[in-house]
C-alpha atoms as a PDB file:
ATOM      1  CA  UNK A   1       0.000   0.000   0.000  1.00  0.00           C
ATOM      2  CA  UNK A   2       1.159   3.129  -0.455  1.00  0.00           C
ATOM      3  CA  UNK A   3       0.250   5.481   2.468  1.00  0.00           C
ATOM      4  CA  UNK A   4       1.106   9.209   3.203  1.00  0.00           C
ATOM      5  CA  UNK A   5       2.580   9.908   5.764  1.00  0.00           C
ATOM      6  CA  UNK A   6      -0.239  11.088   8.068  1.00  0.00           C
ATOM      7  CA  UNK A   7      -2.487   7.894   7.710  1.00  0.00           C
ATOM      8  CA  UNK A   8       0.661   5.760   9.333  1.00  0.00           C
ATOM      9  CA  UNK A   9       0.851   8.495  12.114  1.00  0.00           C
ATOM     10  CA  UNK A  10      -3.057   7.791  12.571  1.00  0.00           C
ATOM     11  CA  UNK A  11      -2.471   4.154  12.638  1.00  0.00           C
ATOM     12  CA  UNK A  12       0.229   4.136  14.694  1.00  0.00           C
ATOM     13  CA  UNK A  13      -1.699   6.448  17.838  1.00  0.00           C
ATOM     14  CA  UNK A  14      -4.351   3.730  17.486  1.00  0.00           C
ATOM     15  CA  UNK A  15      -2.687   2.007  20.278  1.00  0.00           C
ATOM     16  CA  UNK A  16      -1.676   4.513  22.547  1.00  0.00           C
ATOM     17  CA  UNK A  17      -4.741   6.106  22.255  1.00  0.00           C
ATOM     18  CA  UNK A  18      -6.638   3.257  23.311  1.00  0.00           C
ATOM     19  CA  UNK A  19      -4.154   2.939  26.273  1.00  0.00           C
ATOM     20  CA  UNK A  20      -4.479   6.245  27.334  1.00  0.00           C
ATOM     21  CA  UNK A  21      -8.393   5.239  27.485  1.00  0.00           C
ATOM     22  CA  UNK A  22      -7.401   2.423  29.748  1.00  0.00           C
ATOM     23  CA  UNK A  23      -5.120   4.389  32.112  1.00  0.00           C
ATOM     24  CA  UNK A  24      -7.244   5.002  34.476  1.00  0.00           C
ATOM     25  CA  UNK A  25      -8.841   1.601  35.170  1.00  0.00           C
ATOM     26  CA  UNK A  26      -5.080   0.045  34.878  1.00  0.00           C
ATOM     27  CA  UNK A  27      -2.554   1.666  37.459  1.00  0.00           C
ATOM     28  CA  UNK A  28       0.982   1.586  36.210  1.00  0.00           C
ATOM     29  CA  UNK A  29       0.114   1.709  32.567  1.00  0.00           C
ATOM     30  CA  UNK A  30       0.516   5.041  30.729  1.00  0.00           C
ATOM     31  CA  UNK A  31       0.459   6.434  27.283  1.00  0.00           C
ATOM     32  CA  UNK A  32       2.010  10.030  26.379  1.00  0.00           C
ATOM     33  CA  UNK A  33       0.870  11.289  22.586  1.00  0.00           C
ATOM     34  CA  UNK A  34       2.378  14.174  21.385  1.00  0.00           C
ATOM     35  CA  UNK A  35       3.179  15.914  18.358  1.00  0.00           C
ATOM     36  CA  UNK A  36       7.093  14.650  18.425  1.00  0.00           C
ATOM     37  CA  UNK A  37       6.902  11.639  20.344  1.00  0.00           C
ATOM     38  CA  UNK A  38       4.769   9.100  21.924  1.00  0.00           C
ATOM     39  CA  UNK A  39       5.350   6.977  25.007  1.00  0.00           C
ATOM     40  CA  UNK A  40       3.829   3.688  26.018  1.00  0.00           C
ATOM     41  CA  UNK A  41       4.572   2.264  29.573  1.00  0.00           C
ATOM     42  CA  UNK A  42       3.281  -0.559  31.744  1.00  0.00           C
ATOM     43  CA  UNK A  43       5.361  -1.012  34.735  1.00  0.00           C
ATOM     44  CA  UNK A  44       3.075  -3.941  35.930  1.00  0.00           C
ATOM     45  CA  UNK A  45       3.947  -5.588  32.389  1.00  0.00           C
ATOM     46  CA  UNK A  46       7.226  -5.517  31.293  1.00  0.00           C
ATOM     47  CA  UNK A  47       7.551  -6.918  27.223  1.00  0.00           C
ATOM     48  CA  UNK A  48       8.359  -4.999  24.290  1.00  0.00           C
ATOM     49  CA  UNK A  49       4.804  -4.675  23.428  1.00  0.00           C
ATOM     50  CA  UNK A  50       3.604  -2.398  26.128  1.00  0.00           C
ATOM     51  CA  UNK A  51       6.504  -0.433  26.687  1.00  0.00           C
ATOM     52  CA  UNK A  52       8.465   1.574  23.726  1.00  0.00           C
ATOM     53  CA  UNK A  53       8.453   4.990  22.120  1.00  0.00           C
ATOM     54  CA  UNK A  54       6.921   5.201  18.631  1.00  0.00           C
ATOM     55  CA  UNK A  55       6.346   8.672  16.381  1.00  0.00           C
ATOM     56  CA  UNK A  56       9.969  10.457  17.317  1.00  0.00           C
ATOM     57  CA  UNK A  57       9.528  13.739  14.813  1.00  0.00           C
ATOM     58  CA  UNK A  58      11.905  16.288  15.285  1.00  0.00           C
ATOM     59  CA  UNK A  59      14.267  18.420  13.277  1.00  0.00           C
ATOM     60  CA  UNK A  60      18.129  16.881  13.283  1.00  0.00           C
ATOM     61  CA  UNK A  61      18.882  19.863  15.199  1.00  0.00           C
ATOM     62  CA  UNK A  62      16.688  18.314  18.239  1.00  0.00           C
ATOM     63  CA  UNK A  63      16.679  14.647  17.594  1.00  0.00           C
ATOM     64  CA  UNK A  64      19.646  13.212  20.154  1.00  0.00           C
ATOM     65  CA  UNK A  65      17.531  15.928  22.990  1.00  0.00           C
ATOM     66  CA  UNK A  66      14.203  13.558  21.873  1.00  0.00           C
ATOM     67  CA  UNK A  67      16.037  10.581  22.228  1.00  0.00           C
ATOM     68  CA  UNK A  68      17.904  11.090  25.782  1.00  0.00           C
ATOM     69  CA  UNK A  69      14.730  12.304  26.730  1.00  0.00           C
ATOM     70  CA  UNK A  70      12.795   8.327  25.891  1.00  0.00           C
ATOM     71  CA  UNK A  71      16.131   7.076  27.396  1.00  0.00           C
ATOM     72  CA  UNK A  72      15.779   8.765  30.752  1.00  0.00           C
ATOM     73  CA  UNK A  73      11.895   8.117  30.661  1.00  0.00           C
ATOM     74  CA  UNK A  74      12.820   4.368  30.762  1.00  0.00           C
ATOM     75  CA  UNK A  75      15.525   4.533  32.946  1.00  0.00           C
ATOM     76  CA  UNK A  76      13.756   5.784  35.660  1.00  0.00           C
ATOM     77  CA  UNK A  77      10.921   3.135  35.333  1.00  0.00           C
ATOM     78  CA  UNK A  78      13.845   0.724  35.633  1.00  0.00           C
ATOM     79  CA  UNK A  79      12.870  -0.873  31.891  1.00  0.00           C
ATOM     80  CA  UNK A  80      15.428  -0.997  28.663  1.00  0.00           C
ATOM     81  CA  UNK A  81      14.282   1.644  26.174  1.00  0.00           C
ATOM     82  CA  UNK A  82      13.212   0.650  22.847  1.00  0.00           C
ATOM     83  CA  UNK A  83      11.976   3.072  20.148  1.00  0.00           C
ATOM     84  CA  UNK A  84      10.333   1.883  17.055  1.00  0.00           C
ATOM     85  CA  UNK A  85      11.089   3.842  13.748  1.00  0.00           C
ATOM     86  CA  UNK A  86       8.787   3.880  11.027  1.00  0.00           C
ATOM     87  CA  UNK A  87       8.256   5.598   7.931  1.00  0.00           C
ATOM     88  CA  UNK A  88       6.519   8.290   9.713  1.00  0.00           C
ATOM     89  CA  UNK A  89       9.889   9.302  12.038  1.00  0.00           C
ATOM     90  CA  UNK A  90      11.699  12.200  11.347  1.00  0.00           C
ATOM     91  CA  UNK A  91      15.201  12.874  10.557  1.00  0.00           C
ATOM     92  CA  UNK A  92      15.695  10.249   7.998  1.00  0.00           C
ATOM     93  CA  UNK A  93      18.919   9.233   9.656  1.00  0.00           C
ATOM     94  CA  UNK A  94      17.302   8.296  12.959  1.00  0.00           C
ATOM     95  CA  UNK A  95      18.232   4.555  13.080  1.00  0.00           C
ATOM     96  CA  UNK A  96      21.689   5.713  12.303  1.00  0.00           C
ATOM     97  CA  UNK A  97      21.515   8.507  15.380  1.00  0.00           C
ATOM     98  CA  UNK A  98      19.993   4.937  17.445  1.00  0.00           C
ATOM     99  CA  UNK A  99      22.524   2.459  16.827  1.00  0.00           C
ATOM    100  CA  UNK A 100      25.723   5.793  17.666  1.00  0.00           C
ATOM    101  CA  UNK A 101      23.702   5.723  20.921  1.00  0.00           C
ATOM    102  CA  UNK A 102      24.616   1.835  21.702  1.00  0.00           C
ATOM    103  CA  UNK A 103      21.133   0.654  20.395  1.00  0.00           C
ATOM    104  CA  UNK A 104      20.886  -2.705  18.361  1.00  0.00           C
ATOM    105  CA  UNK A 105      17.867  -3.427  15.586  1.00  0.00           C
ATOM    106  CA  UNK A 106      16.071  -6.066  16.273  1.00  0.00           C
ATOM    107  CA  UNK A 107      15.237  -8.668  13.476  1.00  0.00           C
ATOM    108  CA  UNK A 108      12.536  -8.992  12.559  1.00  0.00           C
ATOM    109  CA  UNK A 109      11.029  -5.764  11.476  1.00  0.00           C
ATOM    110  CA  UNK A 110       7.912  -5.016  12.554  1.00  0.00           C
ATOM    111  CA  UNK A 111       4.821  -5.983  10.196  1.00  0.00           C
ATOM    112  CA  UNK A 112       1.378  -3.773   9.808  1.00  0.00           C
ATOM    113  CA  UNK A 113      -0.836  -4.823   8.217  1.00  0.00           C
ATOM    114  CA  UNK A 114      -4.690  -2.955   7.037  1.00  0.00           C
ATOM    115  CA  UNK A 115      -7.994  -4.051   6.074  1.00  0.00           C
ATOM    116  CA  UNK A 116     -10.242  -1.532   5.559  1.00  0.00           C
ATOM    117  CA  UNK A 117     -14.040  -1.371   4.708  1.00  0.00           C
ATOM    118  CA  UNK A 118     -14.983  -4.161   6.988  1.00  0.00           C
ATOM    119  CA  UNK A 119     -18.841  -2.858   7.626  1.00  0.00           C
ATOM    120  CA  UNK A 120     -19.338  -3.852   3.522  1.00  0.00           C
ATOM    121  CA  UNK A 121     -17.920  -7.379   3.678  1.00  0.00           C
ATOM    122  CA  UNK A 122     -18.989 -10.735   4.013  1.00  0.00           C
ATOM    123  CA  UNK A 123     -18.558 -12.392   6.694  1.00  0.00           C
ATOM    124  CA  UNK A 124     -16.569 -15.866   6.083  1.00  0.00           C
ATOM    125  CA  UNK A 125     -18.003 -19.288   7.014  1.00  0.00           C
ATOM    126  CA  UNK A 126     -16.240 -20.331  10.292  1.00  0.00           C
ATOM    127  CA  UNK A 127     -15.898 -24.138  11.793  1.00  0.00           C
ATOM    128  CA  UNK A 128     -19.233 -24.796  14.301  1.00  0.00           C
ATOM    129  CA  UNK A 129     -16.938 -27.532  16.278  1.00  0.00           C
ATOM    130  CA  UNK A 130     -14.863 -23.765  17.583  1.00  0.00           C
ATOM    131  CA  UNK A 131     -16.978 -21.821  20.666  1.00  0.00           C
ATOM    132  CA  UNK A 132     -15.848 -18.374  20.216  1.00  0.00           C
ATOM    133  CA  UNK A 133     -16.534 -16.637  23.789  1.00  0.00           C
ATOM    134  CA  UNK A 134     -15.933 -12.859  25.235  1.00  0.00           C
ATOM    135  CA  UNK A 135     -14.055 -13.068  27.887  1.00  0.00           C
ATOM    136  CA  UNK A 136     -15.893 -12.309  31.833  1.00  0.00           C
ATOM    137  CA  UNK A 137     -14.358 -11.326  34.757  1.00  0.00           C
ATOM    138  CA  UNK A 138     -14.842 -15.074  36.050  1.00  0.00           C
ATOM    139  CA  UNK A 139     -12.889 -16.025  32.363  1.00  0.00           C
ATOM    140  CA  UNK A 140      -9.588 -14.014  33.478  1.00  0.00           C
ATOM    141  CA  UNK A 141      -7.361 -16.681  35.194  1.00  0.00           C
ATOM    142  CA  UNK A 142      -8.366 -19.150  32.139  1.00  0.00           C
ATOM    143  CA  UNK A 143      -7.579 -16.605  29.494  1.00  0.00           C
ATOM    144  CA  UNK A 144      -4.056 -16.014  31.364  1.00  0.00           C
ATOM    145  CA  UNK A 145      -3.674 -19.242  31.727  1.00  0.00           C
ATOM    146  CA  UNK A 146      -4.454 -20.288  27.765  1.00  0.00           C
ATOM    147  CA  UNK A 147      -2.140 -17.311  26.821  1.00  0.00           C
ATOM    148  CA  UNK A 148       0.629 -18.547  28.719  1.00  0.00           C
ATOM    149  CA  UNK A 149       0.778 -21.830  27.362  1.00  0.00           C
ATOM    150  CA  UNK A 150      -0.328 -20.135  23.530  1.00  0.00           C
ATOM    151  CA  UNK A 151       3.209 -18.232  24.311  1.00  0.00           C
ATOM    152  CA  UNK A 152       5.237 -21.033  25.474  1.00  0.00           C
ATOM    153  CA  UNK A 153       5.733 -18.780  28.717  1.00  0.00           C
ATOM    154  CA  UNK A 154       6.572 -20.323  31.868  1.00  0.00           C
ATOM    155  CA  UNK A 155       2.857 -20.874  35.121  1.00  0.00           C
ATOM    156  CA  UNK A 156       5.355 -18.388  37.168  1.00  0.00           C
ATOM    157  CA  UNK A 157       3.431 -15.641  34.401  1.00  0.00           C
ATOM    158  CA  UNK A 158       0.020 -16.148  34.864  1.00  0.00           C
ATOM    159  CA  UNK A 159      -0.634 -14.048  37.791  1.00  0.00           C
ATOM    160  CA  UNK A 160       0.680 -11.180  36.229  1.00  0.00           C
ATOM    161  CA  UNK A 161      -0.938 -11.411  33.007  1.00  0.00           C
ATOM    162  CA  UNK A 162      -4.156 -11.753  35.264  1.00  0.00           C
ATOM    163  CA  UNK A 163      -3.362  -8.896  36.946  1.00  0.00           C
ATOM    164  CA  UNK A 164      -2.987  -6.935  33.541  1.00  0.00           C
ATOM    165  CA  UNK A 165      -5.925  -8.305  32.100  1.00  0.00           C
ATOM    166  CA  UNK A 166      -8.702  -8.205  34.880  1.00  0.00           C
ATOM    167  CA  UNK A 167      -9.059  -4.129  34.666  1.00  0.00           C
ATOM    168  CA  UNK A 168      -9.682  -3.762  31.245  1.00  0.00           C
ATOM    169  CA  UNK A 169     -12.297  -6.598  31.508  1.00  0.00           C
ATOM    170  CA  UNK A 170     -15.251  -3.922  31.718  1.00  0.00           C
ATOM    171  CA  UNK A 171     -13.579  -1.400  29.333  1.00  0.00           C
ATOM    172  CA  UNK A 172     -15.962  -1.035  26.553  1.00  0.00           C
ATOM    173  CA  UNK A 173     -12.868  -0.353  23.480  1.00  0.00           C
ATOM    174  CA  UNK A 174     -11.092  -3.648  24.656  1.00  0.00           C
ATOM    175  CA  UNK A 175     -12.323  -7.272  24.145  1.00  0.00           C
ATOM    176  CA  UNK A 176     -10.596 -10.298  25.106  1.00  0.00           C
ATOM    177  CA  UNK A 177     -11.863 -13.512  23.750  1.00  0.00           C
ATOM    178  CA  UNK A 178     -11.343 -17.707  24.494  1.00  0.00           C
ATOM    179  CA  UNK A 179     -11.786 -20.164  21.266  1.00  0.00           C
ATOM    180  CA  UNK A 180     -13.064 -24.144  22.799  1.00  0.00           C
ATOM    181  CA  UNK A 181     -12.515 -26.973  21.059  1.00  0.00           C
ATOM    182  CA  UNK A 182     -14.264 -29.857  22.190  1.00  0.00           C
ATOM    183  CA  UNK A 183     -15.373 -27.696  25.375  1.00  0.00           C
ATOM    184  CA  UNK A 184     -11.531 -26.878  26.070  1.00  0.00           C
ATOM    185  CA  UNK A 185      -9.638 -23.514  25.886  1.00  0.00           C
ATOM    186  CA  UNK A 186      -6.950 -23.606  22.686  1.00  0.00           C
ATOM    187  CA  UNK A 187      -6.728 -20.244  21.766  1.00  0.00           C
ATOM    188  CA  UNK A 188      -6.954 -16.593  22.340  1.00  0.00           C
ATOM    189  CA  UNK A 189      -7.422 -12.873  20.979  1.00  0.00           C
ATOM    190  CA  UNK A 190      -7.889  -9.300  22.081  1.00  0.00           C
ATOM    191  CA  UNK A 191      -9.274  -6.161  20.220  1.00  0.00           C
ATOM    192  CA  UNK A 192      -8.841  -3.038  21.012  1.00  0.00           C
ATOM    193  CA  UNK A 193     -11.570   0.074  19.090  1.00  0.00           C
ATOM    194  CA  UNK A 194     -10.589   3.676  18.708  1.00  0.00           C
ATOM    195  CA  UNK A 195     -13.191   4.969  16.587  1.00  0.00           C
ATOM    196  CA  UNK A 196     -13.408   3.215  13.084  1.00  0.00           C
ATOM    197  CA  UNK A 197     -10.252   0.670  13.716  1.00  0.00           C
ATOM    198  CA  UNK A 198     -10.285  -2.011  15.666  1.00  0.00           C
ATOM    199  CA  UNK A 199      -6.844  -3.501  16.468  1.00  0.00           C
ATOM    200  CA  UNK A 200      -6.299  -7.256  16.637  1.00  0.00           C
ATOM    201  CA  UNK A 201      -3.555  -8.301  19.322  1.00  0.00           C
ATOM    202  CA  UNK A 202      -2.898 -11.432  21.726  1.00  0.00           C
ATOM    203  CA  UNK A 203      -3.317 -14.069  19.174  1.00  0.00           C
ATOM    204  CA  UNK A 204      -2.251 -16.901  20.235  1.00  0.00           C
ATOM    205  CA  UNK A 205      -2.867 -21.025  19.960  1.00  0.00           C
ATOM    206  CA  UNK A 206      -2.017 -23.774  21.783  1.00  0.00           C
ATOM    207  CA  UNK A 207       1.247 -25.543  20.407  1.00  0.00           C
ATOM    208  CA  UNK A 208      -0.540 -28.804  19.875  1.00  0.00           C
ATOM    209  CA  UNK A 209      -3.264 -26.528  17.847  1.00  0.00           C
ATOM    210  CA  UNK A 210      -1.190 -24.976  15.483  1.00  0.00           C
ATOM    211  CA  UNK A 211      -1.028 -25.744  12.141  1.00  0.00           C
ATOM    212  CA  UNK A 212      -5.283 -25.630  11.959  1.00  0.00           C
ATOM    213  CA  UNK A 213      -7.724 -22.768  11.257  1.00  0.00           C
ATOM    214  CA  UNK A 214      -8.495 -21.830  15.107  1.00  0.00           C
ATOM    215  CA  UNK A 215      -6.768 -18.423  15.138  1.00  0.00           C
ATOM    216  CA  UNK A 216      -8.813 -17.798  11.778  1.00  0.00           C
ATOM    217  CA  UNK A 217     -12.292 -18.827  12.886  1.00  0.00           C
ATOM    218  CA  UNK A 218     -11.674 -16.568  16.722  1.00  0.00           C
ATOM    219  CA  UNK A 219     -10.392 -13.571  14.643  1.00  0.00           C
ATOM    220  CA  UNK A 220     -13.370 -13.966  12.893  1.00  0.00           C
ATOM    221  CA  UNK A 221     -15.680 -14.243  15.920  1.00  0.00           C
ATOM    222  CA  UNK A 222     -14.006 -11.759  17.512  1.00  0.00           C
ATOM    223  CA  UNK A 223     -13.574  -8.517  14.929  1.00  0.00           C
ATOM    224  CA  UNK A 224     -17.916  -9.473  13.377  1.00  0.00           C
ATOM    225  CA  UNK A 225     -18.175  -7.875  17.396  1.00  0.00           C
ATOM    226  CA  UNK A 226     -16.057  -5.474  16.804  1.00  0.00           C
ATOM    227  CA  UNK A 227     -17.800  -4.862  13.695  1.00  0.00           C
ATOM    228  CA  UNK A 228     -21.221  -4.506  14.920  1.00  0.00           C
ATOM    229  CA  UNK A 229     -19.697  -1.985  17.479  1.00  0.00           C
ATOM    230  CA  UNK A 230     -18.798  -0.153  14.090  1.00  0.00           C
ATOM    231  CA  UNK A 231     -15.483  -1.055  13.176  1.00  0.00           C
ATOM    232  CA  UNK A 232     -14.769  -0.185   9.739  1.00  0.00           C
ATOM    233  CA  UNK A 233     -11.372  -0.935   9.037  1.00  0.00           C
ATOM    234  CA  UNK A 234      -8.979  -3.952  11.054  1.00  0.00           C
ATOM    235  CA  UNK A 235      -5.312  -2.934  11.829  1.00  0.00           C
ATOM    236  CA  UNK A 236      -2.769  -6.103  12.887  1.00  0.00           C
ATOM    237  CA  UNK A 237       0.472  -5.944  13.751  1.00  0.00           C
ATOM    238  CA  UNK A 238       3.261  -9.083  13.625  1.00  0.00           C
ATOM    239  CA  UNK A 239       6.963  -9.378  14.416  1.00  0.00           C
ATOM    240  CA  UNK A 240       6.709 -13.331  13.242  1.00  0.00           C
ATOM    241  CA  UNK A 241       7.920 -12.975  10.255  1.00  0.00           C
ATOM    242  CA  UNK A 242       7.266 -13.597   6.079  1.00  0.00           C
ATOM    243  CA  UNK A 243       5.521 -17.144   7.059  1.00  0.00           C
ATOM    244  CA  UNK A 244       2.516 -15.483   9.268  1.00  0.00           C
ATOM    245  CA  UNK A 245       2.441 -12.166   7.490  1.00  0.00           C
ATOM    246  CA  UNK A 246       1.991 -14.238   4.182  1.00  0.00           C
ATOM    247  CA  UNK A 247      -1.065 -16.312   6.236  1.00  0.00           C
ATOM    248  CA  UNK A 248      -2.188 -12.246   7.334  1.00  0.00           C
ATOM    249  CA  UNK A 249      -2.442 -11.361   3.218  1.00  0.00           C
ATOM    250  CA  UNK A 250      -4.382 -14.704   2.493  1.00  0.00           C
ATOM    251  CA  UNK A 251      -6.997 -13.677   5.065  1.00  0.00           C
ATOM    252  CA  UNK A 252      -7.688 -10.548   3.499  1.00  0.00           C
ATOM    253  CA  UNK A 253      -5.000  -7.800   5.309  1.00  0.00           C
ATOM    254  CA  UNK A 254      -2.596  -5.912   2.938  1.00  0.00           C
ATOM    255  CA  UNK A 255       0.943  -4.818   4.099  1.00  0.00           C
ATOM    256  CA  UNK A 256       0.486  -1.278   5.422  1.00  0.00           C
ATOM    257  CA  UNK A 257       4.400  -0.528   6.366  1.00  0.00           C
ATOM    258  CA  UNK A 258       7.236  -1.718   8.794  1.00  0.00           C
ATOM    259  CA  UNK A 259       8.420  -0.314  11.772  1.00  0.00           C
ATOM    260  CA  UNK A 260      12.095  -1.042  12.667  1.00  0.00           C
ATOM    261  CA  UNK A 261      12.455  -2.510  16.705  1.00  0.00           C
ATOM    262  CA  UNK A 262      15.841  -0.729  18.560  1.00  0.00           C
ATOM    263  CA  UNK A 263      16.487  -1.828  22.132  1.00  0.00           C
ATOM    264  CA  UNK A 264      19.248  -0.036  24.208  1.00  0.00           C
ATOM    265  CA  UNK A 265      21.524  -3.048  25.626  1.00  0.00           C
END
């Protein structure tokens, strides 16, 4: 696709801006949007995913200020900083400004990828053996449990993605859902909504599961909610690689852009 410049920066304060919604149900987690820079912190929660600095647009005059100033943000959370640079990040020699500073890219890049025009499609037949359920406030320990073992994590994690999950239970722009098979938890999914886009995240199978159509047949289940909350156009986002961004384009989702991962080691 090719995109302007804006429409990524809209994309990419999907996210934050659904976090920011979610601050103040969920202590700890915070989301700073601004014109130059955007922040996303959980201290409760601490993976790549909810905590990095996106959207760093400055002159090249004012850059390495913007960048100590993520640095110290993260330092005094005790978390390593990593900023995400995507087509949308200004000076064009950013990454090379990063990796003088001591960061290291991360491989692979980043994958987003767009659907848009959801509220005028047809909805795709979906297995009747999967049970696609919204996740309750009694659900939460076996949705942290299921996306524990989906991630290969180790028990120790489950109550702390319990913790994280339980507030945003009631939140009415986040949705967690469970896929059953045969009555048993396999698989799992979140969206979050920010007025037309709904953002698919959390999807994740059991390892003896993968390798079927469960993940397609929740996502499905999951985003004709989000559609008949009005969600016109789905947003995804993948570090997996070609494989699962090639199974993203066969579902319907077209490559949007890439946003390059930095860590500070």
């Amino acid at each position: 696709m090719n995109l302007d410049i804006q429409k990524i920066v809209e994309f990419e304060t999907v996210i934050p801006n659904c976090i920011q919604a979610l601050s103040s149900a969920m202590p700890g987690v915070e989301a700073i949007i601004r014109d130059d820079l955007v922040l996303i912190c959980s201290k409760d929660y601490p993976s790549l995913d909810t905590n990095h600095a996106i959207l760093l647009r400055t002159t090249p005059e004012k850059i390495d200020c913007l960048i100590e100033e993520a640095i110290t943000y993260f330092k005094e959370k005790d978390l390593h900083t990593t900023i995400m640079v995507s087509p949308a990040c200004t000076p064009a020699d950013l990454p090379q400004r990063l990796l003088k500073r001591g960061f290291v890219r991360q491989e692979p890049d980043e994958c987003w990828l767009v659907m848009e025009h959801i509220q005028a499609a047809k909805v795709p037949k979906t297995d009747p053996r999967i049970v696609v359920k919204q996740v309750n406030k009694e659900d939460t320990r076996l949705f942290a449990e299921t996306i524990v073992g989906a991630f290969e994590m180790t028990p120790e994690w489950v109550p702390m993605v319990e913790k994280t999950v339980e507030p945003s239970i009631d939140q009415p722009n986040i949705k967690h859902y469970l896929a059953f098979l045969d009555q048993k938890p396999v698989a799992t999914v979140t969206t979050m909504l920010y007025k037309q886009y709904v953002v698919v995240g959390s999807g994740g199978v059991l390892p003896q599961h993968r390798g079927t159509s469960l993940l397609f047949n929740l996502s499905v289940g999951a985003l004709s909610q989000s559609r008949d909350q009005g969600a016109d156009t789905i947003l995804g986002q993948t570090t997996l690689g070609p494989r699962f961004e090639r199974f993203l384009r066969i579902c319907g989702l077209k490559q949007a852009f890439k946003r390059q991962v930095y860590i500070l080691e």
